[in-house]
Protein backbone atom coordinates (compact mmCIF):
# COMPACT_ATOMS: atom_id res chain seq x y z
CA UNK A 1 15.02 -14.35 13.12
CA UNK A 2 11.70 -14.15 14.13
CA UNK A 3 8.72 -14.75 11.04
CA UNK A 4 9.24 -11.04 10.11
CA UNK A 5 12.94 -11.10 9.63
CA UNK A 6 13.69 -8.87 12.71
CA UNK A 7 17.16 -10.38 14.29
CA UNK A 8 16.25 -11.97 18.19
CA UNK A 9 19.55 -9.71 19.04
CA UNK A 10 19.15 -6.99 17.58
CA UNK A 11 19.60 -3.50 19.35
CA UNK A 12 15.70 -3.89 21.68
CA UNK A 13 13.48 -1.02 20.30
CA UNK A 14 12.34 2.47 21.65
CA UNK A 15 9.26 2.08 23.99
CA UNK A 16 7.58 3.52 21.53
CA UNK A 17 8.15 1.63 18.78
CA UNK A 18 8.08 -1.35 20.40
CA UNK A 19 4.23 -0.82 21.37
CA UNK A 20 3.64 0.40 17.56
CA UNK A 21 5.29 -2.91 16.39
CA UNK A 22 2.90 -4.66 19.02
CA UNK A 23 -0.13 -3.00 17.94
CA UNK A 24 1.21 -4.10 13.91
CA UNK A 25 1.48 -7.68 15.13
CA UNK A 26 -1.26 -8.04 16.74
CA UNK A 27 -3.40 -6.05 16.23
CA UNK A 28 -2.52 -5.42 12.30
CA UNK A 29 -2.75 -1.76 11.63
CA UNK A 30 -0.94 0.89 13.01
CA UNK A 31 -2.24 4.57 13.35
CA UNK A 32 0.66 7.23 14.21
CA UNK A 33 -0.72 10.31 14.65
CA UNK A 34 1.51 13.57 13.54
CA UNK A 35 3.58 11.03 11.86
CA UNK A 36 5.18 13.20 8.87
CA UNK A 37 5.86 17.26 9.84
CA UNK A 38 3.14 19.98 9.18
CA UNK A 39 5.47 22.02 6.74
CA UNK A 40 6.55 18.67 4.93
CA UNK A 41 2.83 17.99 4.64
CA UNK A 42 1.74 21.21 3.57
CA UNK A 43 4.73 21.68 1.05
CA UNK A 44 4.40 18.24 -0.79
CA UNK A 45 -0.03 19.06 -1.59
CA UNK A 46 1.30 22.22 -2.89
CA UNK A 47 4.20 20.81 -4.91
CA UNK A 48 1.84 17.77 -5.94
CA UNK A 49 -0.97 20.30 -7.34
CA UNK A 50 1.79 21.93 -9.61
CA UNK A 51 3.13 18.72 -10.86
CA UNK A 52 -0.01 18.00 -11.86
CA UNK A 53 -1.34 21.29 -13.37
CA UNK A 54 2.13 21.45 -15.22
CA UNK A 55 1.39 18.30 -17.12
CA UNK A 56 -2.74 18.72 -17.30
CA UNK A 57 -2.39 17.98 -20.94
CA UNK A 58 -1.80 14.01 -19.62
CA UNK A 59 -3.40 14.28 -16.60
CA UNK A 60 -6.42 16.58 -17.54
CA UNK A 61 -8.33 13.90 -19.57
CA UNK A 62 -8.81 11.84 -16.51
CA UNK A 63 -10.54 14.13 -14.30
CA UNK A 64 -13.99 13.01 -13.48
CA UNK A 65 -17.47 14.44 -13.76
CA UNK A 66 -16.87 15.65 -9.67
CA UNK A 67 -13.75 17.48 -10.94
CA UNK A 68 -11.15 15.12 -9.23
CA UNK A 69 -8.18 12.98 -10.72
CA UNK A 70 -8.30 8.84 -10.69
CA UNK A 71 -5.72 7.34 -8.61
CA UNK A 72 -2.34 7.33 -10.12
CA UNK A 73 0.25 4.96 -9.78
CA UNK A 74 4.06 5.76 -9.46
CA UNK A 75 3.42 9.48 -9.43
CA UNK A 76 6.90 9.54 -7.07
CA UNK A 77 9.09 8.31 -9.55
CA UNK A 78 7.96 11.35 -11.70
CA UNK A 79 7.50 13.80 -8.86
CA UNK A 80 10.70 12.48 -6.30
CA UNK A 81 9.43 14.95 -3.32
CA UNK A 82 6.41 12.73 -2.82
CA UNK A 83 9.68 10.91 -1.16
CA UNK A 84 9.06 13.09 1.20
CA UNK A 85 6.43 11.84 3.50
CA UNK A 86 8.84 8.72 3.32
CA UNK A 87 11.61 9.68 4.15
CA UNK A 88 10.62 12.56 5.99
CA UNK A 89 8.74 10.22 8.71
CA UNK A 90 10.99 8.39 11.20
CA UNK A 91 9.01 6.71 13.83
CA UNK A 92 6.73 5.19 10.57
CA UNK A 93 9.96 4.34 9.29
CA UNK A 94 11.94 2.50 12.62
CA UNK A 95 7.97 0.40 12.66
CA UNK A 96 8.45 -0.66 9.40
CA UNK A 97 12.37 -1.57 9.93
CA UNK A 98 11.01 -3.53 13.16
CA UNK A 99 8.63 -5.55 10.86
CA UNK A 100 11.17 -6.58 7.95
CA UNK A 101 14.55 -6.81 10.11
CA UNK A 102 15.93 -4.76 7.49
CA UNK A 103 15.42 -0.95 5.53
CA UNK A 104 12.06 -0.57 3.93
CA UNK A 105 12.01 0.54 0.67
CA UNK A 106 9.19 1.54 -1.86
CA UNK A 107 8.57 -0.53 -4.23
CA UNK A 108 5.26 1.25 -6.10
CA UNK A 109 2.77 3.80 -4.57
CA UNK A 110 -0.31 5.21 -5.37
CA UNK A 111 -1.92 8.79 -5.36
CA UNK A 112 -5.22 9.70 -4.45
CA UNK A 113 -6.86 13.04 -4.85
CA UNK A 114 -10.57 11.61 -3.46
CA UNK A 115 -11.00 8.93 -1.08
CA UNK A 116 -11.08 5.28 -2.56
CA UNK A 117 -14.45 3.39 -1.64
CA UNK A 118 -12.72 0.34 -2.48
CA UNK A 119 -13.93 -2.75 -0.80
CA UNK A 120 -12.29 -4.80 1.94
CA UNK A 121 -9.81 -7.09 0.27
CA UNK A 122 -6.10 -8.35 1.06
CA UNK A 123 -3.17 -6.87 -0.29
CA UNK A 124 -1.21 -10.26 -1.05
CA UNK A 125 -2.63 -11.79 -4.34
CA UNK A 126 -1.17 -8.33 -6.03
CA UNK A 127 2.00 -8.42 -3.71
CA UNK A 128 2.97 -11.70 -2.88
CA UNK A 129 6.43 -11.65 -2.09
CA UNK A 130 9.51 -14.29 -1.77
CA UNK A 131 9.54 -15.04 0.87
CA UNK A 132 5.90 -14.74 1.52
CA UNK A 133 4.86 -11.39 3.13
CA UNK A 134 7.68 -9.30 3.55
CA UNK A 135 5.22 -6.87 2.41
CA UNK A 136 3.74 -3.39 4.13
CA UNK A 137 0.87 -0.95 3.42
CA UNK A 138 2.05 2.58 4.26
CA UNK A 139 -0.50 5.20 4.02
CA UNK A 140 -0.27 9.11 4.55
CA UNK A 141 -2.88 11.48 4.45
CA UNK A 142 -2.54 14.58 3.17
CA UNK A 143 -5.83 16.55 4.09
CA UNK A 144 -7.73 15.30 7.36
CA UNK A 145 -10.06 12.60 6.32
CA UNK A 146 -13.76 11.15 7.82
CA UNK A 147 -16.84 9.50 6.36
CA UNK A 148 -17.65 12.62 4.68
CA UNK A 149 -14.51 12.40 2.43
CA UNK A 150 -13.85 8.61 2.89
CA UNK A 151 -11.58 7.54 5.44
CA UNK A 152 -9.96 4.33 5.33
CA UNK A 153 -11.79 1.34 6.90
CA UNK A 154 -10.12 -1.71 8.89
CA UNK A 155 -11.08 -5.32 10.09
CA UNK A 156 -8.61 -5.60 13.00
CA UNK A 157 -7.09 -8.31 13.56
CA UNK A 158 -8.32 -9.86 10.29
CA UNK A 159 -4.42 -10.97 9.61
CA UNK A 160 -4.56 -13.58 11.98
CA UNK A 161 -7.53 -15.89 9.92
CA UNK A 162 -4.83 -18.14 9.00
CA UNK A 163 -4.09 -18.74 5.04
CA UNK A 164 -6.63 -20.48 3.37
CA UNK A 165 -6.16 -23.43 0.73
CA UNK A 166 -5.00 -20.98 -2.27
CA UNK A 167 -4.08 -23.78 -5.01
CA UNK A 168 -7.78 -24.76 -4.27
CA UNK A 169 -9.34 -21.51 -4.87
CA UNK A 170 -7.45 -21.60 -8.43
CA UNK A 171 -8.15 -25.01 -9.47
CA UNK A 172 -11.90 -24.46 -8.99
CA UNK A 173 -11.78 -21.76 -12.00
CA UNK A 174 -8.39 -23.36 -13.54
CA UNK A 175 -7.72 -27.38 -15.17
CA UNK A 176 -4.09 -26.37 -13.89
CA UNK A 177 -2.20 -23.92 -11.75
CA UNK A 178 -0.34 -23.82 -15.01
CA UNK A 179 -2.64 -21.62 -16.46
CA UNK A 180 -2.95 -19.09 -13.58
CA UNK A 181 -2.45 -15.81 -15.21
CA UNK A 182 -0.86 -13.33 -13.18
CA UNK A 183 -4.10 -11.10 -12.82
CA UNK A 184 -7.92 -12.46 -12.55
CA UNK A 185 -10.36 -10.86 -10.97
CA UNK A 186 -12.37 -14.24 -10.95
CA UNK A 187 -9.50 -15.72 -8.59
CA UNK A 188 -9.26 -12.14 -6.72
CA UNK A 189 -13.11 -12.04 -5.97
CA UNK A 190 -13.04 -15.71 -5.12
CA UNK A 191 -9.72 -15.01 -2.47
CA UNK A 192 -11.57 -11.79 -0.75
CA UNK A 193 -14.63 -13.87 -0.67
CA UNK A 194 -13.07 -16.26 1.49
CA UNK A 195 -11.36 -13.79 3.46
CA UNK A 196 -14.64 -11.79 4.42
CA UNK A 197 -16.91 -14.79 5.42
CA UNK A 198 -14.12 -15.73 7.65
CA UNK A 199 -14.24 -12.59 9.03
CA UNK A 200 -17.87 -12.90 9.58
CA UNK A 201 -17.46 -15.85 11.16
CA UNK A 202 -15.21 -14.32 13.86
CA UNK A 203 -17.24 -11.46 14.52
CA UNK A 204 -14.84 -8.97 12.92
CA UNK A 205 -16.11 -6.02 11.68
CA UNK A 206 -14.79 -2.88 9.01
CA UNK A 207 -13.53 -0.09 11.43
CA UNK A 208 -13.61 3.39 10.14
CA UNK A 209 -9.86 5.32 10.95
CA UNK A 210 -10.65 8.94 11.23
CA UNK A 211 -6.73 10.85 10.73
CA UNK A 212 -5.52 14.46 10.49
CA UNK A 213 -3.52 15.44 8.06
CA UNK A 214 0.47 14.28 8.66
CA UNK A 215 -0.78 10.95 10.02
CA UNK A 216 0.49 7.62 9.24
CA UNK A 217 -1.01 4.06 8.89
CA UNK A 218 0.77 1.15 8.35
CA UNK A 219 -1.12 -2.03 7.91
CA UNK A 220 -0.07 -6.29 8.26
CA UNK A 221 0.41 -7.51 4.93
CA UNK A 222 -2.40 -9.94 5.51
CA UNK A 223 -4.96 -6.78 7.03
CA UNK A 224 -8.19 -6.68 5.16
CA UNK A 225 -8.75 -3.40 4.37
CA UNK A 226 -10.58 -0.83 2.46
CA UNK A 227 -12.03 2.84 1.48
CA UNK A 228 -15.31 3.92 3.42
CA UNK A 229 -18.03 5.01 1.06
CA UNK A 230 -17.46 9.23 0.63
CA UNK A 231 -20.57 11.15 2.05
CA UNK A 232 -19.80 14.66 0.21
CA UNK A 233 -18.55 13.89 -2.89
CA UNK A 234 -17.06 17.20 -3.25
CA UNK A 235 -14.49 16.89 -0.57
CA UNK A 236 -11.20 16.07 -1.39
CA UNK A 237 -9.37 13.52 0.43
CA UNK A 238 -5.12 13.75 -1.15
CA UNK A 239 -3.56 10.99 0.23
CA UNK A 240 -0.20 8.74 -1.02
CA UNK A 241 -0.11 5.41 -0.37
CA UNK A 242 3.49 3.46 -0.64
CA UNK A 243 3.63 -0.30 -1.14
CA UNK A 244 6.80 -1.17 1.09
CA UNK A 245 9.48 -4.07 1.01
CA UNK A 246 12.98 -5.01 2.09
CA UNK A 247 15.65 -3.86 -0.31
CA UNK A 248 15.82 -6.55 -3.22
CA UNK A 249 12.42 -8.01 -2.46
CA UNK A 250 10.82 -9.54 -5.62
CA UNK A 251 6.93 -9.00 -5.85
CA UNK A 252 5.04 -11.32 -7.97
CA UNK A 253 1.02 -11.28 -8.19
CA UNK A 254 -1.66 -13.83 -8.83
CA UNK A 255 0.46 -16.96 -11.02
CA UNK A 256 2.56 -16.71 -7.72
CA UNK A 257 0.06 -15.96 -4.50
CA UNK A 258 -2.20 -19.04 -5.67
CA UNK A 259 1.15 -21.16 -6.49
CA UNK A 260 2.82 -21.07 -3.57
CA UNK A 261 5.20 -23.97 -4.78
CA UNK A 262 6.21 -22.49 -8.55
CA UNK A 263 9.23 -21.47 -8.63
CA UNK A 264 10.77 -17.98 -8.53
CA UNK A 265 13.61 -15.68 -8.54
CA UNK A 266 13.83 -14.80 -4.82
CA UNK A 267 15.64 -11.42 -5.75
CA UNK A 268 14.02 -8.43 -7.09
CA UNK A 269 15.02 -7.90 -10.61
CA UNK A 270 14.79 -4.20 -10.44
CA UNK A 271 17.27 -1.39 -9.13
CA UNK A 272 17.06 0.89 -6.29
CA UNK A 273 17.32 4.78 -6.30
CA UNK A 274 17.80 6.77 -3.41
CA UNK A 275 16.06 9.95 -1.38
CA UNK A 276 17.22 11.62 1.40
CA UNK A 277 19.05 8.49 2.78
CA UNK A 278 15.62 6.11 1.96
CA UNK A 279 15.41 3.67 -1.62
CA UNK A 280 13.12 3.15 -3.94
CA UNK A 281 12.65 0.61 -7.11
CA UNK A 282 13.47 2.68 -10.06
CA UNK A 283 10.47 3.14 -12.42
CA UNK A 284 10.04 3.89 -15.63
CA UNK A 285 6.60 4.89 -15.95
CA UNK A 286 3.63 6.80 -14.12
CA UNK A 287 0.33 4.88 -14.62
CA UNK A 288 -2.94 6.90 -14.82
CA UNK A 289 -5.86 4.57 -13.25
CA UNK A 290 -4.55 1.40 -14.83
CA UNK A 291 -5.91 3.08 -17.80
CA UNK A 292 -3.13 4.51 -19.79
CA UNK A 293 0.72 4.90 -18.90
CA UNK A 294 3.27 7.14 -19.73
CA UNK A 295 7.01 6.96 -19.54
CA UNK A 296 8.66 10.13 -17.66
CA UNK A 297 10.12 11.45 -20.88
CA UNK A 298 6.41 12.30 -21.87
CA UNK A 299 6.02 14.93 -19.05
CA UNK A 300 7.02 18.44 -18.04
CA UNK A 301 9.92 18.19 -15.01
């Protein structure tokens, strides 16, 4: 197996996949253009709207002074045709095979109705996986998206600035990697710290991704990435991300990714549902900007 998982001997890939899985490796972000069908597109934003004007009573609160909802976490496991632009999306899906060896599988997503702004960071502290990076970022976008309305943002090749000391970064804020916990922003701000002044030190630079709606980026589990500031606040920008892995996969977060030696079940403890051929963990709950969460019993099917 190669460091990805993919078997030496197993069946060589479609031209075009092969190049995509190039471009992932080396490059660390893929961009597939017309990736998930028009009519699978246009049916899930209108399905999604309804799902969430059905259960406004829960969601409602949340919308912001520019009239938009938060980002909201698991909204699939609630709203299972959100599966869709998973399932739904074949040459995303035969990239993201090529990259584990194996099936992907969700293991947690997130909805956006605006674009993010978040800032360049790694994925990893919050999805460190065993073995180490067996992880993907799979992005769709719903409505065409620019710097008006916040496109994502990329430092290519940014997954090849090799691992830095991470049981050093913790020990600097902690007596003992003991004492970890298994979320700090300290230790997260410290980590993407690192990673962006070695970026500046290469010479890599944020590059915007401008997509149409029904197009598909995958990034390196290791890809700094981010949300571009939004020009027009008005302007939507629906999107779903999915947070990918091999079937039984365990994710851990911080206690783990800056303990690298602690040890770990290497087998998720969760079960698998599945969609249209494709699994996903089975959740429980749908999470409302890491604000409030709700199990699925509390909403309107």
């Amino acid at each position: 197996m190669n460091l990805f998982g993919r078997k030496l001997d197993a069946k060589p890939l479609e031209p075009l996949i092969r190049e995509y899985y190039r471009q992932l490796l080396e490059e660390g972000v893929v961009h597939i253009a017309g990736a998930v069908p028009a009519d699978v597109v246009t049916e899930t934003l209108r399905d999604v709207k309804e799902c969430l004007r059905r259960n406004a009573a829960i969601f409602g609160p949340h919308i912001d002074a520019d009239g938009h909802y938060p980002r909201i976490i698991n909204l699939h496991v609630l709203h299972r045709p959100l599966l869709r632009l998973f399932a739904n999306s074949p040459t995303a899906l035969a990239v993201q095979d090529a990259f584990f060896g194996d099936r992907s599988c969700i293991y947690t997503s997130l909805y956006y109705e605006r674009g993010s702004a978040q800032p360049i960071h790694r994925d990893t502290p919050y999805f460190s996986t065993r073995p180490e990076y067996r992880y993907l970022g799979v992005w769709v976008a719903l409505e065409d998206a620019d710097e008006n309305n916040g496109c994502l943002q990329v430092v290519r090749k940014g997954h090849l600035i090799p691992e830095f000391d991470r049981p050093a970064i913790a020990l600097q804020h902690h007596s003992s990697l003991a004492e970890v916990p298994a979320n700090s922003a300290v230790l997260w701000d410290a980590y993407q710290s690192r990673v962006m002044d070695a970026c500046a030190e290469r010479g890599l630079a944020p590059e915007k991704i401008r997509v149409k709606a029904g197009d598909v980026i995958i990034w390196h589990p290791q890809l700094p990435h981010g949300g571009s500031a939004i020009g027009d606040i008005s302007r939507t920008r629906h999107s779903f991300v999915m947070h990918v892995t091999p079937e039984g996969v365990p994710v851990y977060q911080q206690d783990v990714f800056f303990n690298p030696a602690k040890q770990v079940p290497d087998r998720a403890a969760w079960s698998y549902l599945k969609f249209e051929g494709r699994k996903y963990a089975k959740g429980k709950f749908v999470d409302i900007a890491g604000v409030e969460r709700h199990p699925l019993e509390d909403f309107v099917q």
